[in-house]
N, C-alpha and C. Protein backbone atom coordinates (compact mmCIF):
# COMPACT_ATOMS: atom_id res chain seq x y z
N UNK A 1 81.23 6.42 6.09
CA UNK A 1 79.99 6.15 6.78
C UNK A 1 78.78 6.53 5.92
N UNK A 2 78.93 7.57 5.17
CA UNK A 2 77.70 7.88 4.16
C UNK A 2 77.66 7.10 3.49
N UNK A 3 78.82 6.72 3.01
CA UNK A 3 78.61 5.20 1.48
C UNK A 3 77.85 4.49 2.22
N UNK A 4 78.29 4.07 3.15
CA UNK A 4 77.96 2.73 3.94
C UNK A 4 75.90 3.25 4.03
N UNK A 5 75.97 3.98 4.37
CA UNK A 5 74.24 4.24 4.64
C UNK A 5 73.67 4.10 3.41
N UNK A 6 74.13 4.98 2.58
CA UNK A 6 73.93 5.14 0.98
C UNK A 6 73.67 3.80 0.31
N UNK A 7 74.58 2.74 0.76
CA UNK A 7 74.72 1.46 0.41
C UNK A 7 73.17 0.56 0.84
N UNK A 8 73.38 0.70 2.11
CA UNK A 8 72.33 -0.04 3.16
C UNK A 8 71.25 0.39 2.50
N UNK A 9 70.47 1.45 2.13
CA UNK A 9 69.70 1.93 1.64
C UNK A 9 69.11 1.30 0.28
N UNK A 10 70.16 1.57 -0.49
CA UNK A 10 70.08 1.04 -1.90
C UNK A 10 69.46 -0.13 -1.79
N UNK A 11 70.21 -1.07 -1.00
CA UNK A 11 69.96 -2.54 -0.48
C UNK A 11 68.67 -2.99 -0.08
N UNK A 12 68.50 -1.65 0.50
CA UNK A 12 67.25 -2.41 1.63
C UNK A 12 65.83 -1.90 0.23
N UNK A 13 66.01 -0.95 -0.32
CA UNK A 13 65.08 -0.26 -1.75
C UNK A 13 64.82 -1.44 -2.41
N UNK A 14 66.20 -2.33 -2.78
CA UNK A 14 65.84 -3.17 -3.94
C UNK A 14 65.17 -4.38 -2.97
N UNK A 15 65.56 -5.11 -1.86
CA UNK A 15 64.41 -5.52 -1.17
C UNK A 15 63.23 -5.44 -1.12
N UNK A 16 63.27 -4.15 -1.16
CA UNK A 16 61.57 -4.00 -1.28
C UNK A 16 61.05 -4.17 -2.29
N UNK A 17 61.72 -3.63 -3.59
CA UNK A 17 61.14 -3.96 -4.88
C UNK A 17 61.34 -5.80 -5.19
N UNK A 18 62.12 -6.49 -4.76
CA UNK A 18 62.18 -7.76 -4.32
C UNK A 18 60.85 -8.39 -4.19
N UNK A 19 60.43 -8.02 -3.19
CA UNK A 19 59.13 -8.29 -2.20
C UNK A 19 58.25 -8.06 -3.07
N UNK A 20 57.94 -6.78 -3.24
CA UNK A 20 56.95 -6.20 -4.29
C UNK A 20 56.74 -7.22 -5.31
N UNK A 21 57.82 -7.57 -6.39
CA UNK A 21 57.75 -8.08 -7.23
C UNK A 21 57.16 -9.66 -6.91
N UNK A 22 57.71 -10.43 -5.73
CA UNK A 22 57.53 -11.56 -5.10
C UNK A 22 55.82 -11.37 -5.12
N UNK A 23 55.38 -10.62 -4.30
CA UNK A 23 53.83 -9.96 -4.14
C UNK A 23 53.16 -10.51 -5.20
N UNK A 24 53.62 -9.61 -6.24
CA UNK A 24 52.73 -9.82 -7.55
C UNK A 24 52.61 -10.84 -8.37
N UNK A 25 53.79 -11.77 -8.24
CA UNK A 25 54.23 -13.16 -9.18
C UNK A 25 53.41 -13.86 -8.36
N UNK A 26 53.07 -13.78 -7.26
CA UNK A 26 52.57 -14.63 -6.54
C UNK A 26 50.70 -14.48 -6.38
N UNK A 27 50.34 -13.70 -6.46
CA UNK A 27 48.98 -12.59 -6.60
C UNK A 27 48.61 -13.46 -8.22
N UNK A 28 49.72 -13.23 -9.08
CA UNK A 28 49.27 -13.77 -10.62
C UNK A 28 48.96 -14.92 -10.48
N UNK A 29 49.79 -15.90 -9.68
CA UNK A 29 50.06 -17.41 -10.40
C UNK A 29 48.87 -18.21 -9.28
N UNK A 30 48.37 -17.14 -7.94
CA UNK A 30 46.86 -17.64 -6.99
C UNK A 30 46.06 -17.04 -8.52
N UNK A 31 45.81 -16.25 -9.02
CA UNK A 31 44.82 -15.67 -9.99
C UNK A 31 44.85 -17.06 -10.86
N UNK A 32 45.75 -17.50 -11.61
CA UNK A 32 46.05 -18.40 -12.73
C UNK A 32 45.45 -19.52 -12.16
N UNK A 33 46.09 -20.00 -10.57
CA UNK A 33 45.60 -21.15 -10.08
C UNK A 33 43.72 -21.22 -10.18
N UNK A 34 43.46 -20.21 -9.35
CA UNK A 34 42.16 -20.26 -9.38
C UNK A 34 41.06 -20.12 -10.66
N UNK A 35 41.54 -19.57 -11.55
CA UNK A 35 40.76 -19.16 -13.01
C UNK A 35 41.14 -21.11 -13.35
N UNK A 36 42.13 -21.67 -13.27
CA UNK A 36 42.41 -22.69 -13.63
C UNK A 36 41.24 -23.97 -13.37
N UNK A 37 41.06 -23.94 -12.00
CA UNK A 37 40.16 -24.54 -10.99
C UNK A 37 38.87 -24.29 -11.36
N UNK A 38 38.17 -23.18 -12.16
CA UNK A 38 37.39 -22.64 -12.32
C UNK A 38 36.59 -23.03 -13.45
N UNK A 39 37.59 -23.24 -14.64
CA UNK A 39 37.47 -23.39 -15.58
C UNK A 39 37.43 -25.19 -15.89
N UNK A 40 38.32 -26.11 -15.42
CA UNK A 40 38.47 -27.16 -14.75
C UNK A 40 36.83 -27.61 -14.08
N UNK A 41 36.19 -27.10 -13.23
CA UNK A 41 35.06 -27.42 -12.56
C UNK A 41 33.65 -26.87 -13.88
N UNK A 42 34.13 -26.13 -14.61
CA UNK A 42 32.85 -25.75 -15.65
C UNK A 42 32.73 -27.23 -16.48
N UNK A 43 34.26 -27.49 -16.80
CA UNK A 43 34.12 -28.48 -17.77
C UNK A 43 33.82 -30.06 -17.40
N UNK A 44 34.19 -29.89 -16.20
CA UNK A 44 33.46 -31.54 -15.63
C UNK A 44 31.78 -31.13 -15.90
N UNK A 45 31.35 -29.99 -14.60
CA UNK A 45 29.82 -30.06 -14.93
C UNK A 45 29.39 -30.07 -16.30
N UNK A 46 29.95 -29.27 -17.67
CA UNK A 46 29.38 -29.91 -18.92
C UNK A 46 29.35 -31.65 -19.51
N UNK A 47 30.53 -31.90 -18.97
CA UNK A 47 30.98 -33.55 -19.36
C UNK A 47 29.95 -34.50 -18.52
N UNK A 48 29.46 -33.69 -17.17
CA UNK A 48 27.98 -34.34 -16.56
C UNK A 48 27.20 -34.12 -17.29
N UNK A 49 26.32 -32.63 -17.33
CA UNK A 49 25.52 -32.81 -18.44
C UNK A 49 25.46 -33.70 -19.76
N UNK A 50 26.82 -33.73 -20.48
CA UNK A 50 26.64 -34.67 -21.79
C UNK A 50 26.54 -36.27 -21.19
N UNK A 51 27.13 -36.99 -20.24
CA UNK A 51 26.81 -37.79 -19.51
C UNK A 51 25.30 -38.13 -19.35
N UNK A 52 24.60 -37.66 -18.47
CA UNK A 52 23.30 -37.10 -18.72
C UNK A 52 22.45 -37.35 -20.09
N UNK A 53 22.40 -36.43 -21.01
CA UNK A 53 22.00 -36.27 -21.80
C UNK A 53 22.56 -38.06 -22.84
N UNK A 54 23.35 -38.17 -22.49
CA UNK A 54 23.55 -39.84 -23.26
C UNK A 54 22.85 -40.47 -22.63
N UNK A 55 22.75 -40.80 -21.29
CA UNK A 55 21.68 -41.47 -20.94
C UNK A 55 20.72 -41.33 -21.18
N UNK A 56 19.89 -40.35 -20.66
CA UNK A 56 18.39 -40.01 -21.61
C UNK A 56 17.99 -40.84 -22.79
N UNK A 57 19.35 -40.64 -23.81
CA UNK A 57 19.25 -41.10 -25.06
C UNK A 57 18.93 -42.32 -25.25
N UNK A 58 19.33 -42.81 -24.37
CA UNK A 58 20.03 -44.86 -24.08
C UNK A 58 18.70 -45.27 -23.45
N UNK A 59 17.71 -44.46 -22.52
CA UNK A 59 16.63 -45.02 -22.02
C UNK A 59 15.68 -45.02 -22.93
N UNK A 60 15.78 -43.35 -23.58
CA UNK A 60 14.42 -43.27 -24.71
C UNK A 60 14.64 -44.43 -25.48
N UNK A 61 15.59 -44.89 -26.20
CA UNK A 61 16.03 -45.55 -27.46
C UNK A 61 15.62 -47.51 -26.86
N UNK A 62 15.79 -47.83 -25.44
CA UNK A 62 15.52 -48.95 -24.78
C UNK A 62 14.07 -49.01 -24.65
N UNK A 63 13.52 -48.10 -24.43
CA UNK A 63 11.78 -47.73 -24.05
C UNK A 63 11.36 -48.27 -25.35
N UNK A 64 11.36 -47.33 -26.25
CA UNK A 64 11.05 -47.83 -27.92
C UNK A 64 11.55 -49.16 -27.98
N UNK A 65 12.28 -50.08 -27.71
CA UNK A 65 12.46 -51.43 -28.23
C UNK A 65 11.73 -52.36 -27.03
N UNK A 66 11.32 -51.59 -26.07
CA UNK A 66 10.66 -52.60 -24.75
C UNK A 66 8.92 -52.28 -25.42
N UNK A 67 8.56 -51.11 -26.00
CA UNK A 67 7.21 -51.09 -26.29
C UNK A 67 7.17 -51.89 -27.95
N UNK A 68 7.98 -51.85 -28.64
CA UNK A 68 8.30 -52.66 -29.76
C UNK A 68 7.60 -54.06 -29.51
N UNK A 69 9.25 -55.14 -28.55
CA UNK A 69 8.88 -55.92 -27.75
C UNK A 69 7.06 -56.39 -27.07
N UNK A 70 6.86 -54.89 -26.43
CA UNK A 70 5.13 -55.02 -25.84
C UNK A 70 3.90 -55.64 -27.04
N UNK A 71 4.71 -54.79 -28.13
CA UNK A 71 3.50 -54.58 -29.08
C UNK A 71 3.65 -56.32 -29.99
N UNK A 72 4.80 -56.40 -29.77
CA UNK A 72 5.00 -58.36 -30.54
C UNK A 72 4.19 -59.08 -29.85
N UNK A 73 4.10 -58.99 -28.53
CA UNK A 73 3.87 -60.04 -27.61
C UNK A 73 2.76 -59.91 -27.28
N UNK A 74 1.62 -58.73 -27.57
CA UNK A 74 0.06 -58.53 -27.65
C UNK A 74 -0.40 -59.19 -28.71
N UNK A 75 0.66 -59.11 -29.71
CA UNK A 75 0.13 -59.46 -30.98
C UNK A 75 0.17 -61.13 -31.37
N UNK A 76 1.18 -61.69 -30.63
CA UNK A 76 0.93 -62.63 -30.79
C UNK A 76 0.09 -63.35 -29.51
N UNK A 77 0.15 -62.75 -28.63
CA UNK A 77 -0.99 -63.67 -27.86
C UNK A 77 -2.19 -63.98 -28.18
N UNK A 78 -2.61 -62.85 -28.85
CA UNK A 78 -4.25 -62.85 -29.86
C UNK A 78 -4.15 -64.09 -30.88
N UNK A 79 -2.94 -64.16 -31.31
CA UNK A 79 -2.83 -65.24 -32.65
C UNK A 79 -3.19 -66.20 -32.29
N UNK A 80 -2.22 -66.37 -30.65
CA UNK A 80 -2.23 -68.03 -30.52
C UNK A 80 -3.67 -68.28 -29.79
N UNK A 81 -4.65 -67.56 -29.53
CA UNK A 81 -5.78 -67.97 -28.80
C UNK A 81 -6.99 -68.65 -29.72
């Protein structure tokens, strides 16, 4: 009957360290998930910003060829008058 308790015991100890361990693998891999997610959401909002910032580029660079354009078409209206 003592083995037997002795036993149950042992059993029910490593259970717990079971659990415990379950606890923590699980505690890590929500930590991992979320740092993951985290890191994941930084790098879209930069890939917006550079998004962004190309456009800018694409309007300034269209502006300059529409005032280009402006400046032909002043210039020749004077010619042809």
């Amino acid at each position: 009957m003592a083995d037997s308790c002795a036993q149950i015991s042992l059993e029910i100890s490593a259970l717990r360290t079971a659990v415990a361990n379950i606890k923590t693998v699980k505690a890590v891999n929500e930590r991992r998930d979320f740092n993951h997610l985290v890191n994941n959401q930084r790098q879209i909002s930069q890939n917006i910003a550079h998004g962004f910032e190309d456009i800018e580029n694409q309007l300034r660079a269209t502006n300059e060829k529409l005032q280009e354009i402006k400046a032909y078409l002043i210039r020749n209206q004077k010619t042809d008058k």
